[in-house]
N, C-alpha and C. Protein backbone atom coordinates (compact mmCIF):
# COMPACT_ATOMS: atom_id res chain seq x y z
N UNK A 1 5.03 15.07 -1.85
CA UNK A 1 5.44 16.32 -1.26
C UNK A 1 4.75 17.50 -1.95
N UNK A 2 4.84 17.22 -2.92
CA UNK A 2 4.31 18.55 -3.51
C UNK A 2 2.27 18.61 -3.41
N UNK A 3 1.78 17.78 -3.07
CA UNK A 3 0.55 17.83 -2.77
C UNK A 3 0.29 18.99 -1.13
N UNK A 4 1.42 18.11 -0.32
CA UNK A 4 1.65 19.17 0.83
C UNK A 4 1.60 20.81 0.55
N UNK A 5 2.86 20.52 -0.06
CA UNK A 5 3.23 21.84 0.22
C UNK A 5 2.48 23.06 -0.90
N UNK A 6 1.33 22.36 -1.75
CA UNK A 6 0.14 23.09 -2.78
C UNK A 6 -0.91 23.10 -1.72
N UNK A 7 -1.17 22.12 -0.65
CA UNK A 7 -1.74 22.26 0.53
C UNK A 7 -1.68 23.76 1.37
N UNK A 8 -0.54 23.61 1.47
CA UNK A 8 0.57 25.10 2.14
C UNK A 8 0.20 26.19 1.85
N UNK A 9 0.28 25.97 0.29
CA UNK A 9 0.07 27.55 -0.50
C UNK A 9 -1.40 28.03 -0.28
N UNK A 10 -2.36 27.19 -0.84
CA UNK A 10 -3.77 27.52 -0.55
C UNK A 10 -3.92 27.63 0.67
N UNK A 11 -3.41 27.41 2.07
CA UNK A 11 -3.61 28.03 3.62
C UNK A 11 -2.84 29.28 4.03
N UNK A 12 -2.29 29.90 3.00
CA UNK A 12 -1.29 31.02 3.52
C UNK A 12 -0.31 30.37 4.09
N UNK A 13 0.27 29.37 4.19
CA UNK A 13 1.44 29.34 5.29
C UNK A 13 2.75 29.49 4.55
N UNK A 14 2.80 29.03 3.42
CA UNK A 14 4.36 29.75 2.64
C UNK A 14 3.50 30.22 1.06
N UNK A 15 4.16 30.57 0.65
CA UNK A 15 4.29 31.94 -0.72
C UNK A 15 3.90 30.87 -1.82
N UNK A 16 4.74 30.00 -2.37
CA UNK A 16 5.06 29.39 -3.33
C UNK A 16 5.42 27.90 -3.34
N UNK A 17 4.85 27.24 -4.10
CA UNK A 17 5.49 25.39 -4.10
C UNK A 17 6.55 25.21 -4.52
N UNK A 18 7.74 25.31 -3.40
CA UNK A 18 9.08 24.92 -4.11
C UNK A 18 9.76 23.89 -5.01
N UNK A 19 8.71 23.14 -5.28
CA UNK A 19 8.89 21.76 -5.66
C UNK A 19 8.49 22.44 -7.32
N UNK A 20 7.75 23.54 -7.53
CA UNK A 20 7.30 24.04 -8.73
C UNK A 20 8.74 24.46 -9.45
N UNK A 21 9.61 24.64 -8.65
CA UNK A 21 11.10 25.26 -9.39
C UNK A 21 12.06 24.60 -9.59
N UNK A 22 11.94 22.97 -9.62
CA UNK A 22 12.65 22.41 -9.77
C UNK A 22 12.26 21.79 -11.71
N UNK A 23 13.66 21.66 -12.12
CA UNK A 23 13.54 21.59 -13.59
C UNK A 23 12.85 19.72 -13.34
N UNK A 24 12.79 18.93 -14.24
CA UNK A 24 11.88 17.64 -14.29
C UNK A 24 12.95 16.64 -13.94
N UNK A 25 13.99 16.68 -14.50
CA UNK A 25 15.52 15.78 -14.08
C UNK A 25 15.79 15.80 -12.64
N UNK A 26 14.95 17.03 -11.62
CA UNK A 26 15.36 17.23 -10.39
C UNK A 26 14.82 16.68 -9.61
N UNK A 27 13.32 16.39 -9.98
CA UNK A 27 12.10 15.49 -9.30
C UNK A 27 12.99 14.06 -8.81
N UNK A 28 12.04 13.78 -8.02
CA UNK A 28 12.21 12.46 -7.54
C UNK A 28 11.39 11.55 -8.11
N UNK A 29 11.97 10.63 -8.57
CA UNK A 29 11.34 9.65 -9.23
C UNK A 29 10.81 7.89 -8.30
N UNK A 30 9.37 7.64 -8.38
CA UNK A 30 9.43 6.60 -7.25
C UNK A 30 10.30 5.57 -7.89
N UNK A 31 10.65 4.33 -7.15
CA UNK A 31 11.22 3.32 -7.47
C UNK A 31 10.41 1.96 -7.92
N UNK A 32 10.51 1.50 -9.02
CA UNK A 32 9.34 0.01 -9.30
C UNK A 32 9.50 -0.89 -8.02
N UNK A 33 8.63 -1.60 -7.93
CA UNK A 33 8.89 -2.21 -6.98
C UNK A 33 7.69 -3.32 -7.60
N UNK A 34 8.58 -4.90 -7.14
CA UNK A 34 8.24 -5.89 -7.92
C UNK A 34 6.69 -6.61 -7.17
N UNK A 35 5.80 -6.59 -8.02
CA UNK A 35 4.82 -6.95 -7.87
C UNK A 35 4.41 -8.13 -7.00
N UNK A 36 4.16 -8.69 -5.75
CA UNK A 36 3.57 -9.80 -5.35
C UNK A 36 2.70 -10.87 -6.54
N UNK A 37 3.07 -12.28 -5.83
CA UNK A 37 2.05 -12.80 -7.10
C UNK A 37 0.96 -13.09 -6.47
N UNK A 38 -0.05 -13.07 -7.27
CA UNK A 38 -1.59 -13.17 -7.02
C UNK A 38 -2.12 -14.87 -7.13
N UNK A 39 -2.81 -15.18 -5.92
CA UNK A 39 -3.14 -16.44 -6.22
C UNK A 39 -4.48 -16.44 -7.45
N UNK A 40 -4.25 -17.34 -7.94
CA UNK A 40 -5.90 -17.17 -9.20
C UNK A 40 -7.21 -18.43 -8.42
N UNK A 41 -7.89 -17.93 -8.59
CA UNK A 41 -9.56 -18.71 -8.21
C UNK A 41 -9.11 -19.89 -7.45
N UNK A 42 -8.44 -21.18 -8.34
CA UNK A 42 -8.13 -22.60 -7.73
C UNK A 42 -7.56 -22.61 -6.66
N UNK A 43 -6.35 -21.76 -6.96
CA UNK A 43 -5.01 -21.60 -5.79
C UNK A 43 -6.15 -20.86 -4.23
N UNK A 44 -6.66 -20.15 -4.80
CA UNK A 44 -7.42 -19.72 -3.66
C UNK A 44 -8.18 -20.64 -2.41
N UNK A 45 -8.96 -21.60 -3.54
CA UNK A 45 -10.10 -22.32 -3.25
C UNK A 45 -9.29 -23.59 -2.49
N UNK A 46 -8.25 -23.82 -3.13
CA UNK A 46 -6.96 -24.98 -2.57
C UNK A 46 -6.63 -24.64 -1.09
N UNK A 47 -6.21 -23.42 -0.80
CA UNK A 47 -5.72 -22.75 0.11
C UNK A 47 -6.98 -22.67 1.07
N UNK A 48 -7.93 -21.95 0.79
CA UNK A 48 -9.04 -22.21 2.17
C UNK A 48 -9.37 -23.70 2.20
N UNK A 49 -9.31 -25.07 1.59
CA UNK A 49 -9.54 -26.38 1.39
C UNK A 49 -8.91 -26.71 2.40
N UNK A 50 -7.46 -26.44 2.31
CA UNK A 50 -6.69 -26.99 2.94
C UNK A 50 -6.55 -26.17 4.49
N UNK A 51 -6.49 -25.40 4.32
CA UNK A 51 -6.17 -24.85 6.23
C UNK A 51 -7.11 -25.37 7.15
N UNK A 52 -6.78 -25.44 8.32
CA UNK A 52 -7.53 -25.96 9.32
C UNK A 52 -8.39 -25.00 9.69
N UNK A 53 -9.71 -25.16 10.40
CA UNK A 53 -10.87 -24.46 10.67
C UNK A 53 -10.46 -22.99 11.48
N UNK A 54 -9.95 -23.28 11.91
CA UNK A 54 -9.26 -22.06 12.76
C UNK A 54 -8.60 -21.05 11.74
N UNK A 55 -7.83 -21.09 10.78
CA UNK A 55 -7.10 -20.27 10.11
C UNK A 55 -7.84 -19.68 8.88
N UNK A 56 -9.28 -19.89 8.64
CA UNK A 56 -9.92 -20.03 7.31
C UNK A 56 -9.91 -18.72 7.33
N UNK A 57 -10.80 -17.85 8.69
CA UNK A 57 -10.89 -17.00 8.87
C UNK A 57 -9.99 -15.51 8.26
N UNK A 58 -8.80 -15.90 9.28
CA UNK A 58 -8.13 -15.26 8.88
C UNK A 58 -6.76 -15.18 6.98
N UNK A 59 -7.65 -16.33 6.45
CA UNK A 59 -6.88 -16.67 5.50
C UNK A 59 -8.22 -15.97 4.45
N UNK A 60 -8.86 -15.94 4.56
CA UNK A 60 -9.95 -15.70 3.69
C UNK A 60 -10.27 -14.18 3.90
N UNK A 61 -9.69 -13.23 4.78
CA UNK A 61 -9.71 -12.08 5.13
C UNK A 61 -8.95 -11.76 4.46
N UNK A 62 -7.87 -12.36 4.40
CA UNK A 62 -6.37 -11.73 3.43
C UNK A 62 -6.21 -12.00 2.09
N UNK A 63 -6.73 -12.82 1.83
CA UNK A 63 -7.45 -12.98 0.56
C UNK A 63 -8.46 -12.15 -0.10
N UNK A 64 -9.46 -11.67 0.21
CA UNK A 64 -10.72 -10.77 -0.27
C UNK A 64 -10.65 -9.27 0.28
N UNK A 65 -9.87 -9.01 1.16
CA UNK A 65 -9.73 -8.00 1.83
C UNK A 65 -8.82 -6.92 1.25
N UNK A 66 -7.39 -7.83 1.07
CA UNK A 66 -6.28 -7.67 0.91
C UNK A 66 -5.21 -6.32 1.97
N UNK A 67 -5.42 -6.91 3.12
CA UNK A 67 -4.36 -6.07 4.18
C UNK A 67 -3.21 -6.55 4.09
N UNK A 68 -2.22 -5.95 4.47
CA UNK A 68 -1.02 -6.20 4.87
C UNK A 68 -0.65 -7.05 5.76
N UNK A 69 0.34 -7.76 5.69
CA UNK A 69 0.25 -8.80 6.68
C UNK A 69 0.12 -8.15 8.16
N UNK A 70 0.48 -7.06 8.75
CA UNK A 70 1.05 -6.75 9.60
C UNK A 70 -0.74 -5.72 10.17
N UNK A 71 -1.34 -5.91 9.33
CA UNK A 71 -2.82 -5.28 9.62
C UNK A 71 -3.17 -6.45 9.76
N UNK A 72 -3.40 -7.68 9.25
CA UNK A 72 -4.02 -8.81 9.22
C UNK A 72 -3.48 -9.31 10.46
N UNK A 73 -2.43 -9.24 10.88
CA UNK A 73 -2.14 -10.01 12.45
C UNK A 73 -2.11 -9.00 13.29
N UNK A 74 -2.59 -7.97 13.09
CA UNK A 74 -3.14 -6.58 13.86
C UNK A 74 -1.64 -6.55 15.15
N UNK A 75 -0.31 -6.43 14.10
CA UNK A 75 0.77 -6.40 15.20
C UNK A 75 1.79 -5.27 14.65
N UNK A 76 2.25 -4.86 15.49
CA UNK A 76 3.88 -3.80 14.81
C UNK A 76 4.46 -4.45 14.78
N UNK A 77 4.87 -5.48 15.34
CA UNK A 77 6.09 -6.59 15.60
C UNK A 77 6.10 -7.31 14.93
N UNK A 78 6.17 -7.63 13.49
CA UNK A 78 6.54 -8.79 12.09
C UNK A 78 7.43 -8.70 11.80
């Protein structure tokens, strides 16, 4: 937010970054959020080994690429 609204200020459209007047306890703080696990080299090499010819494609995209599942099956609906 506050990138916005320092956006704001440098276009004239409001005065001041309100987000500048808040004491540090007031900020919003993001939330951790637990890491996915990463396959390593073998697990990889196992995984394209094993899928059938048809899926390599798209298994090896999501692998080296790294999209979201929901980009990788190019759907809103997951």
């Amino acid at each position: 937010m506050s990138r916005v609204f320092a956006l704001a200020v440098r276009r004239g459209y409001i005065a001041d970054n309100p987000l500048r007047r808040l004491d540090a306890r007031e900020l919003p703080r993001g939330q951790a959020k637990d890491m996915p696990r990463v396959l390593d080299r073998d697990e990889i090499a196992r995984l394209l080994e094993a899928a059938s010819a048809r899926y390599v494609p798209l298994l090896a995209t999501g692998v080296f690429a790294g999209p979201r599942a929901m980009e990788l099956l190019g759907s809103d609906k997951f």
